[in-house]
PDB file of N, CA and C in Angstrom:
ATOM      1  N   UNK A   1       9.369  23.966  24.208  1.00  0.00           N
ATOM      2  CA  UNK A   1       8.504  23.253  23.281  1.00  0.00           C
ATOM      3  C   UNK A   1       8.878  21.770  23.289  1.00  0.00           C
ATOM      4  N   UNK A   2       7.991  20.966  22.959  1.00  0.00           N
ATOM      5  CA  UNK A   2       8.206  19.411  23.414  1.00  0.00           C
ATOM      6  C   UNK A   2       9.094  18.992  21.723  1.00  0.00           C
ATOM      7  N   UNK A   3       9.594  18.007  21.969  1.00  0.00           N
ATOM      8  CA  UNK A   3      10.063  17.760  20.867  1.00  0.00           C
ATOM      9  C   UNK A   3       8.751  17.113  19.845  1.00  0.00           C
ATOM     10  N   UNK A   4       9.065  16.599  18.852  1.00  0.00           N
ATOM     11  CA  UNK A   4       7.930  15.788  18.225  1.00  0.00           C
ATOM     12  C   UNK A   4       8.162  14.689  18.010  1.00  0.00           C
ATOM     13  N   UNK A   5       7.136  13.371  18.253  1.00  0.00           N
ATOM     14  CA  UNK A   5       7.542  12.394  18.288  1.00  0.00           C
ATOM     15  C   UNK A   5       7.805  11.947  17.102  1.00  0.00           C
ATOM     16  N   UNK A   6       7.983  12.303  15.985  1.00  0.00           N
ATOM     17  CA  UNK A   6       8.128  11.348  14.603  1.00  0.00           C
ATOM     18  C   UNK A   6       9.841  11.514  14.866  1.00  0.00           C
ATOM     19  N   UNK A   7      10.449  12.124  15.421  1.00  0.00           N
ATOM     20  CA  UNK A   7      11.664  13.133  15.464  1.00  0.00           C
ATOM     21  C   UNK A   7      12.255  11.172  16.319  1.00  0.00           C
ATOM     22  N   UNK A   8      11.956  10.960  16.899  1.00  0.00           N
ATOM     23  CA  UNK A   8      12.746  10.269  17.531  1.00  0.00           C
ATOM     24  C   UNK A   8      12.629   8.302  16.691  1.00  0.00           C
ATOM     25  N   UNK A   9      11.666   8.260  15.477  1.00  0.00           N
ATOM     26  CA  UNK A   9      11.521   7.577  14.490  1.00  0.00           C
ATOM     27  C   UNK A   9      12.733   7.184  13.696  1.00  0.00           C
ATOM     28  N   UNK A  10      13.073   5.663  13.431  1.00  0.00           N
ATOM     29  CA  UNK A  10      13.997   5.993  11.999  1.00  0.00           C
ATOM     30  C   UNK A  10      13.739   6.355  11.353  1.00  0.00           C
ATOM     31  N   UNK A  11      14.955   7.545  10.443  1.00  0.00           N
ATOM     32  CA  UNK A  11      14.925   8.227   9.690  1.00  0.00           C
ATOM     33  C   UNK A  11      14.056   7.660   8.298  1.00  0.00           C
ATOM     34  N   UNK A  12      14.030   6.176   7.979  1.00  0.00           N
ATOM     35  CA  UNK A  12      13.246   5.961   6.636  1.00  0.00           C
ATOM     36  C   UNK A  12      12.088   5.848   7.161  1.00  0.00           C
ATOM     37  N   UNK A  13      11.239   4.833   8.500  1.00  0.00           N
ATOM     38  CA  UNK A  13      10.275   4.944   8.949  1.00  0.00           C
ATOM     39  C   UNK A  13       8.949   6.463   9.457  1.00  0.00           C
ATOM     40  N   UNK A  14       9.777   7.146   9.529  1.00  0.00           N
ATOM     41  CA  UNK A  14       9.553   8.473   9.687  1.00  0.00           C
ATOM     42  C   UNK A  14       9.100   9.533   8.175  1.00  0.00           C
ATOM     43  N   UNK A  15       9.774   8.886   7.261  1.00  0.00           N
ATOM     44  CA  UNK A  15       9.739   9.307   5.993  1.00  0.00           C
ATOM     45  C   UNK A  15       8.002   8.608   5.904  1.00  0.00           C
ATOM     46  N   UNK A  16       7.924   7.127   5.767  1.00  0.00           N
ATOM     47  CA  UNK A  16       6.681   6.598   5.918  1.00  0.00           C
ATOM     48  C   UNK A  16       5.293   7.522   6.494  1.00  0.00           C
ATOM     49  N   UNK A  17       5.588   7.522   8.012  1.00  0.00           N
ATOM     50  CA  UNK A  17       4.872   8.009   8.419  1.00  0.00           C
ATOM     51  C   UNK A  17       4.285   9.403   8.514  1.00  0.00           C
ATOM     52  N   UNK A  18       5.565  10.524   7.928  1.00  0.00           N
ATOM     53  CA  UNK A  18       4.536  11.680   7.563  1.00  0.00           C
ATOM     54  C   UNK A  18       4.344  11.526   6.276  1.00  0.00           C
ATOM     55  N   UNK A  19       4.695  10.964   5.003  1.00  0.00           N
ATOM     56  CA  UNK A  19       3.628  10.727   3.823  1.00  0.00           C
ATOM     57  C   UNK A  19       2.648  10.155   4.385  1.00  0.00           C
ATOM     58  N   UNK A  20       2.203   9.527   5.006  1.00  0.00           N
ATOM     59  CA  UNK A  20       0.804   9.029   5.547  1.00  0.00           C
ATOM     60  C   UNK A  20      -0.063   9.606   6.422  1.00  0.00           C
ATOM     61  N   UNK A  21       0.953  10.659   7.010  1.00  0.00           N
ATOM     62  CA  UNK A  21       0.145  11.653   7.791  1.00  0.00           C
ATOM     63  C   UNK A  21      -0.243  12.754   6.905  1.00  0.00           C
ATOM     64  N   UNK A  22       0.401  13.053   5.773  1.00  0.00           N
ATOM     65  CA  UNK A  22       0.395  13.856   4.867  1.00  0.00           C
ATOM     66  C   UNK A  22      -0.764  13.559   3.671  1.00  0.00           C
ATOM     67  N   UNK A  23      -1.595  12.092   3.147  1.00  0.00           N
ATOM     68  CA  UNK A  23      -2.095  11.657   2.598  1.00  0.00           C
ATOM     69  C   UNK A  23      -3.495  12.007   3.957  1.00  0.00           C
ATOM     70  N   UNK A  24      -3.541  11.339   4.733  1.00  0.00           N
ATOM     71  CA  UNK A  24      -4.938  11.818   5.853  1.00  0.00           C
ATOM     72  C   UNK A  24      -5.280  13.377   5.756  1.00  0.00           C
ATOM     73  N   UNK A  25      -4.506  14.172   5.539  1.00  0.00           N
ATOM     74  CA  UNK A  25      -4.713  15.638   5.101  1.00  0.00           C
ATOM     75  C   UNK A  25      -5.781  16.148   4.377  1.00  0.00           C
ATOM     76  N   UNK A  26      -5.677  14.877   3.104  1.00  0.00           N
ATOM     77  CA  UNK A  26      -7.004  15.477   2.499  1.00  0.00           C
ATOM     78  C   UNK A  26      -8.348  15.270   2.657  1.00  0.00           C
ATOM     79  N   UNK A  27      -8.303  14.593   3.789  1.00  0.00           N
ATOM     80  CA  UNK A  27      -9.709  14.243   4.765  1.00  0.00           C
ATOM     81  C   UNK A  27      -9.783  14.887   5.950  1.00  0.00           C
ATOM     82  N   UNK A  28      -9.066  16.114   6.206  1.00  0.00           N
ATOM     83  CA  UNK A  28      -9.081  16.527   7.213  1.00  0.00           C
ATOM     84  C   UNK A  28     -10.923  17.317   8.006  1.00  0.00           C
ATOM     85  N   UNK A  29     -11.046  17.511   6.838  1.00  0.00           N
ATOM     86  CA  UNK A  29     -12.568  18.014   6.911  1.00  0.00           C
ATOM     87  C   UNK A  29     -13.425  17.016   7.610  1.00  0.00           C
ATOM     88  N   UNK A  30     -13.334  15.595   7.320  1.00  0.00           N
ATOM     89  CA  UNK A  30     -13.639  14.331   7.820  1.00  0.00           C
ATOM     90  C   UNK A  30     -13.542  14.389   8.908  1.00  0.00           C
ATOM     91  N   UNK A  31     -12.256  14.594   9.524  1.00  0.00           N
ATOM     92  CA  UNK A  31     -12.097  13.748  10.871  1.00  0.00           C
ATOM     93  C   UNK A  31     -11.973  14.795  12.139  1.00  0.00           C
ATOM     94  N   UNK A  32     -11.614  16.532  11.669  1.00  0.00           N
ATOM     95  CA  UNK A  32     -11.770  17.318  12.647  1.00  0.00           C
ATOM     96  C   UNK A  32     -13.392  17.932  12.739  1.00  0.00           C
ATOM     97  N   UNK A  33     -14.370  17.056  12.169  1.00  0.00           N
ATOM     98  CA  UNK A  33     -15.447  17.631  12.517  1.00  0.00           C
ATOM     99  C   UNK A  33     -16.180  16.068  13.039  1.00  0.00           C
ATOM    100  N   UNK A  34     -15.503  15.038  13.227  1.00  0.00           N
ATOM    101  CA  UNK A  34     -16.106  13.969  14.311  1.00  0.00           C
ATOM    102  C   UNK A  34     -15.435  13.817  16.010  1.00  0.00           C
ATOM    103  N   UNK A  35     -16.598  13.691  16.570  1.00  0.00           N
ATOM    104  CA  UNK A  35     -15.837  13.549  18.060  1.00  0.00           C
ATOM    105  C   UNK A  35     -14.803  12.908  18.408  1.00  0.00           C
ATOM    106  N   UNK A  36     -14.093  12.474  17.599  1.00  0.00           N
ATOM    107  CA  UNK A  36     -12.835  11.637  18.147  1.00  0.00           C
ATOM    108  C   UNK A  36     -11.738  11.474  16.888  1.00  0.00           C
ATOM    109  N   UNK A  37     -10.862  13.399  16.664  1.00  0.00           N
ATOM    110  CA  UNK A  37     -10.273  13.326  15.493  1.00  0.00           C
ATOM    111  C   UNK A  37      -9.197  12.421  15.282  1.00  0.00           C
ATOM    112  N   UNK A  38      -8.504  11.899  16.135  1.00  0.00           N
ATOM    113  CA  UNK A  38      -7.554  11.217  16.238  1.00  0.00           C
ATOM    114  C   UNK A  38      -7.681   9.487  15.709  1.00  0.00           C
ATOM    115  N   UNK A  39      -8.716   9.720  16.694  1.00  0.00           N
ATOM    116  CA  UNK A  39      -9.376   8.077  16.156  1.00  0.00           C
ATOM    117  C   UNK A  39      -9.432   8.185  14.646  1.00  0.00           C
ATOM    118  N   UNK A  40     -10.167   9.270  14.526  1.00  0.00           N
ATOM    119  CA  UNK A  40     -10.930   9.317  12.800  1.00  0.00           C
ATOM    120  C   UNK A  40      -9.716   9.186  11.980  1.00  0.00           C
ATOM    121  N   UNK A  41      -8.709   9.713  12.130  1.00  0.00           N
ATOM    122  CA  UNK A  41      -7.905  10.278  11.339  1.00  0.00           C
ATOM    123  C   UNK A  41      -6.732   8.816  11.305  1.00  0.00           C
ATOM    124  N   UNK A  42      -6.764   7.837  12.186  1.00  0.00           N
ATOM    125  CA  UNK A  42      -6.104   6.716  12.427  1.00  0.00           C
ATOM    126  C   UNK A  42      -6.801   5.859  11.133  1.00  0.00           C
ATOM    127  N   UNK A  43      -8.367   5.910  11.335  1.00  0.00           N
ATOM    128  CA  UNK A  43      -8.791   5.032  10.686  1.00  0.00           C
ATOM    129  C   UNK A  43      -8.226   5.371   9.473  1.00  0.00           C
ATOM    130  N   UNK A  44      -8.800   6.655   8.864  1.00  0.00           N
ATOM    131  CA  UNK A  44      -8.500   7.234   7.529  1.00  0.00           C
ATOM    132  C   UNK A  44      -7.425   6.528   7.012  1.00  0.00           C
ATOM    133  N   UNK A  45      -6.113   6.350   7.789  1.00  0.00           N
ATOM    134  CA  UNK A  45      -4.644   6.109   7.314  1.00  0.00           C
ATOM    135  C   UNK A  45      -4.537   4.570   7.194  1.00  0.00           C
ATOM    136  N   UNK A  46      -5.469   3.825   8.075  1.00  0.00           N
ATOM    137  CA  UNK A  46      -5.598   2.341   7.665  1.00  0.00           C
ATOM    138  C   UNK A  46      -6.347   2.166   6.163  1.00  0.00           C
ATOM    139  N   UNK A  47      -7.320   2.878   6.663  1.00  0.00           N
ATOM    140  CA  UNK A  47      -8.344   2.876   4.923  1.00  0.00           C
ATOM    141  C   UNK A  47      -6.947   3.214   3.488  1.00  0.00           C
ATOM    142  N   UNK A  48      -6.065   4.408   3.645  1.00  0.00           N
ATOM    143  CA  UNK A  48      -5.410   4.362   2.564  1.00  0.00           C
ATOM    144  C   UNK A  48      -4.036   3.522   2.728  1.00  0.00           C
ATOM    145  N   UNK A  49      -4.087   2.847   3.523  1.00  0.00           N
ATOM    146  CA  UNK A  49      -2.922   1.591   3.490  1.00  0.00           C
ATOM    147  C   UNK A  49      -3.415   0.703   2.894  1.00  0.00           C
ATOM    148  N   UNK A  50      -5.078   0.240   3.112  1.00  0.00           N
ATOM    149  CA  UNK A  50      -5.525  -1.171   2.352  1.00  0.00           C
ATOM    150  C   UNK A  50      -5.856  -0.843   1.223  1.00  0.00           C
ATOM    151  N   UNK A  51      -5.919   0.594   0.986  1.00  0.00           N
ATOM    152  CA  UNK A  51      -6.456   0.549  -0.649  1.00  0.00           C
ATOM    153  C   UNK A  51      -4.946   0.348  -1.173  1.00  0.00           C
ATOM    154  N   UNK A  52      -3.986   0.911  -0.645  1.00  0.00           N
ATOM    155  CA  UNK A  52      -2.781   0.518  -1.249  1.00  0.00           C
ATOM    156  C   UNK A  52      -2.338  -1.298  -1.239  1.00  0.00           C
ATOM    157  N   UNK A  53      -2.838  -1.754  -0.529  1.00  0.00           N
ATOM    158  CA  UNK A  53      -2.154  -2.981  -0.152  1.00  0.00           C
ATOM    159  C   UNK A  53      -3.017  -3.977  -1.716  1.00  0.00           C
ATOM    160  N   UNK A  54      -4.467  -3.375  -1.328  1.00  0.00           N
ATOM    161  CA  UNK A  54      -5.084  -4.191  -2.577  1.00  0.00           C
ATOM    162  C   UNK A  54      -4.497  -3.496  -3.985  1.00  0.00           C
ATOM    163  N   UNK A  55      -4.082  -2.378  -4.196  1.00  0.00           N
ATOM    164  CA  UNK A  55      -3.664  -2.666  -5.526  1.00  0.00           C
ATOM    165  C   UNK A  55      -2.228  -3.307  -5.822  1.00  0.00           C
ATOM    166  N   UNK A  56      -1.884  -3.211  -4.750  1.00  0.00           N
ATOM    167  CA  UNK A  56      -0.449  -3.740  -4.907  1.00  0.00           C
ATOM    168  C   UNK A  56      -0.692  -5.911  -5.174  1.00  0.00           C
ATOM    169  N   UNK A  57      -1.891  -6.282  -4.088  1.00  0.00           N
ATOM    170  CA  UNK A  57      -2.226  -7.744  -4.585  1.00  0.00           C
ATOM    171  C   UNK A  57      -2.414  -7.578  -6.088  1.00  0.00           C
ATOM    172  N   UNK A  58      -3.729  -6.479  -6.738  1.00  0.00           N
ATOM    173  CA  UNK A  58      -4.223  -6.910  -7.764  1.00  0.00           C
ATOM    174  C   UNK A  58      -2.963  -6.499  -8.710  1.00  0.00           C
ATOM    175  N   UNK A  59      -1.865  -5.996  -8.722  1.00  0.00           N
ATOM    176  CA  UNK A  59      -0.661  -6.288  -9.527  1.00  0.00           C
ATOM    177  C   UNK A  59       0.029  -7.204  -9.433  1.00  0.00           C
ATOM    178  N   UNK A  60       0.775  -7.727  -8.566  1.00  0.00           N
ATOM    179  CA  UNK A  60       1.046  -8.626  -8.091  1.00  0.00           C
ATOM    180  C   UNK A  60       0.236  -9.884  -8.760  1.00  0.00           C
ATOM    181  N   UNK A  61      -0.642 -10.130  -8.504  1.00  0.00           N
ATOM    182  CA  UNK A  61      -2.121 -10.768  -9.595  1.00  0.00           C
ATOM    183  C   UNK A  61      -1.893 -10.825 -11.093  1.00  0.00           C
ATOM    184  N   UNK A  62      -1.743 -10.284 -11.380  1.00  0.00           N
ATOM    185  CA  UNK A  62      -1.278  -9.446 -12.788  1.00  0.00           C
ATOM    186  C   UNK A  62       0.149 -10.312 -13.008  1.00  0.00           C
ATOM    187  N   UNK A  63       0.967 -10.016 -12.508  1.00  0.00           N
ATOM    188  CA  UNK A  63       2.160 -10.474 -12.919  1.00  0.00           C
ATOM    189  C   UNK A  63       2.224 -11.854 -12.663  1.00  0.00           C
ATOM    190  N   UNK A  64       1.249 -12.623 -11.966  1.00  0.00           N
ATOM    191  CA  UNK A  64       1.529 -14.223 -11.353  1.00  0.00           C
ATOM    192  C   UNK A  64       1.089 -14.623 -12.759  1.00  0.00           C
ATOM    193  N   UNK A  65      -0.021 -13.986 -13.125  1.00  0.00           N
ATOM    194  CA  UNK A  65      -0.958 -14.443 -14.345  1.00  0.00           C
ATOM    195  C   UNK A  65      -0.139 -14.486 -15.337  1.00  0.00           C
ATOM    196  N   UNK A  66       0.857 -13.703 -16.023  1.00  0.00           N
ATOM    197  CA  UNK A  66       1.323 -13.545 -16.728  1.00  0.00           C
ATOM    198  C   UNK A  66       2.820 -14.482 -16.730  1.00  0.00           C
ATOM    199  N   UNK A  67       2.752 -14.206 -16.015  1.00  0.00           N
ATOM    200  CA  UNK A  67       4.422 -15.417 -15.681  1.00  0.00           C
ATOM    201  C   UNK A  67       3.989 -17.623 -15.811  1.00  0.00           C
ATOM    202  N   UNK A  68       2.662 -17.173 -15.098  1.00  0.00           N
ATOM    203  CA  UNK A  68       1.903 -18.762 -15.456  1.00  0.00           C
ATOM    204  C   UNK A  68       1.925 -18.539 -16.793  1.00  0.00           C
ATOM    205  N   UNK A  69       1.032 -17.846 -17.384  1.00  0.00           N
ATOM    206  CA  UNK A  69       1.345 -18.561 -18.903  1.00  0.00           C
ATOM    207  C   UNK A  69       2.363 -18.393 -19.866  1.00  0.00           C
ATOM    208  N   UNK A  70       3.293 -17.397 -19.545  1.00  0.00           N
ATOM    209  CA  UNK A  70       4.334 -17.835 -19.997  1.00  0.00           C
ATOM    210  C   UNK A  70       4.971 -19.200 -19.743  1.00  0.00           C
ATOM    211  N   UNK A  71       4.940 -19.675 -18.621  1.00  0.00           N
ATOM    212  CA  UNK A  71       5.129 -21.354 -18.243  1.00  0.00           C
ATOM    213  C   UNK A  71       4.895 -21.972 -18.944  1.00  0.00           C
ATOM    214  N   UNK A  72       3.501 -21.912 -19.080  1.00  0.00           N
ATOM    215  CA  UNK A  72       2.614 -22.861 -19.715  1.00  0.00           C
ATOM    216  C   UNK A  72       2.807 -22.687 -21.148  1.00  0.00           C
ATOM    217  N   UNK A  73       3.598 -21.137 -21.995  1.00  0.00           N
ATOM    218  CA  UNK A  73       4.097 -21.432 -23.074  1.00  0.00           C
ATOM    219  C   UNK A  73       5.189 -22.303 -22.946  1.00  0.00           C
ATOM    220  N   UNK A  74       5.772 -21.986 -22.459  1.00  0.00           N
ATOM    221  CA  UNK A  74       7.568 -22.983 -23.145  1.00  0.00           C
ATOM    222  C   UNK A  74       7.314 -24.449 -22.587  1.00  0.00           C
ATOM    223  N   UNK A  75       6.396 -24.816 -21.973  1.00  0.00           N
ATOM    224  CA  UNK A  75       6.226 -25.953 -21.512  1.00  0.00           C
ATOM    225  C   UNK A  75       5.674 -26.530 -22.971  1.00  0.00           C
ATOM    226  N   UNK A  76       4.520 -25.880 -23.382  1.00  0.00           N
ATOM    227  CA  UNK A  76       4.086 -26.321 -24.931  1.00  0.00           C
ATOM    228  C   UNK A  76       5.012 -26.044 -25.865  1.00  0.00           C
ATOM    229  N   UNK A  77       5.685 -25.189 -25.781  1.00  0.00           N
ATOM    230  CA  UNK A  77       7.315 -25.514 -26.955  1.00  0.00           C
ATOM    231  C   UNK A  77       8.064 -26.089 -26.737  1.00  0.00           C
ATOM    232  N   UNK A  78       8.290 -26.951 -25.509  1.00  0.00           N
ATOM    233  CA  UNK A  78       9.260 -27.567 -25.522  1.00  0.00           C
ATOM    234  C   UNK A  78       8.364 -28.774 -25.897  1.00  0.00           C
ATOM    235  N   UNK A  79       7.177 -29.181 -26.175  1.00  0.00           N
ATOM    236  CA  UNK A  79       6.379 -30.981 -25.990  1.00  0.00           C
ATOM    237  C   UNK A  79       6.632 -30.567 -27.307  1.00  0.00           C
ATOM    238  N   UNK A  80       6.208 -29.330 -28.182  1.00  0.00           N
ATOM    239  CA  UNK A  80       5.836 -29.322 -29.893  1.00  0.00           C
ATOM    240  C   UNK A  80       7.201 -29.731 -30.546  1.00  0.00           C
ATOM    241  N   UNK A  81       8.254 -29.262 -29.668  1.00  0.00           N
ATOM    242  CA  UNK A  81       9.646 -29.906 -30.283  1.00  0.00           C
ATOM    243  C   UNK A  81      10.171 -31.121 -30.029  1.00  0.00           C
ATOM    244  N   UNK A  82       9.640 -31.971 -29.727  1.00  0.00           N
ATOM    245  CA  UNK A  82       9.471 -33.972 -29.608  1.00  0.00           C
ATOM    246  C   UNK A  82       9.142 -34.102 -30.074  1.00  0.00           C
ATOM    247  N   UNK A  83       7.786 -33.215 -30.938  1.00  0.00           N
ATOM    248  CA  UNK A  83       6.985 -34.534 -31.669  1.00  0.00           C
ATOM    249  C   UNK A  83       7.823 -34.118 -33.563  1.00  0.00           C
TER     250      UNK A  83
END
């Protein structure tokens, strides 16, 4: 029997990649009934990387927002304590 290639992966990279092979799973219906499951099933795993990537911006987003106006508080407590 051939070995498997995730087998020869670093051990954390490998961790990566079958949760992601493991997440394409639930589209399997998807992609073993188009002519080119492999392809299909590639895309699938890009599609749930960018949905991950955008929520990770729109937090990321979230926290810039929040850290600016905190700035922009102590910047106004520190002018209200001059005058």
């Amino acid at each position: 029997m051939a070995s498997d290639w995730k087998d020869s992966l670093d051990p954390v990279f490998r961790d990566f990649v079958k949760s992601l092979i493991e997440e394409t799973k639930k589209y399997k219906d998807v992609y073993e009934n188009s002519d080119n499951p492999s392809k299909v099933q590639i895309w699938i795993a890009l599609g749930i990387l960018y949905r991950k990537l955008l929520s990770i911006e729109g937090k990321l987003s979230e926290i810039e927002s929040i850290l600016n106006n905190k700035e922009l508080k102590e910047k106004l407590e520190e002018y209200l304590k001059k005058l």
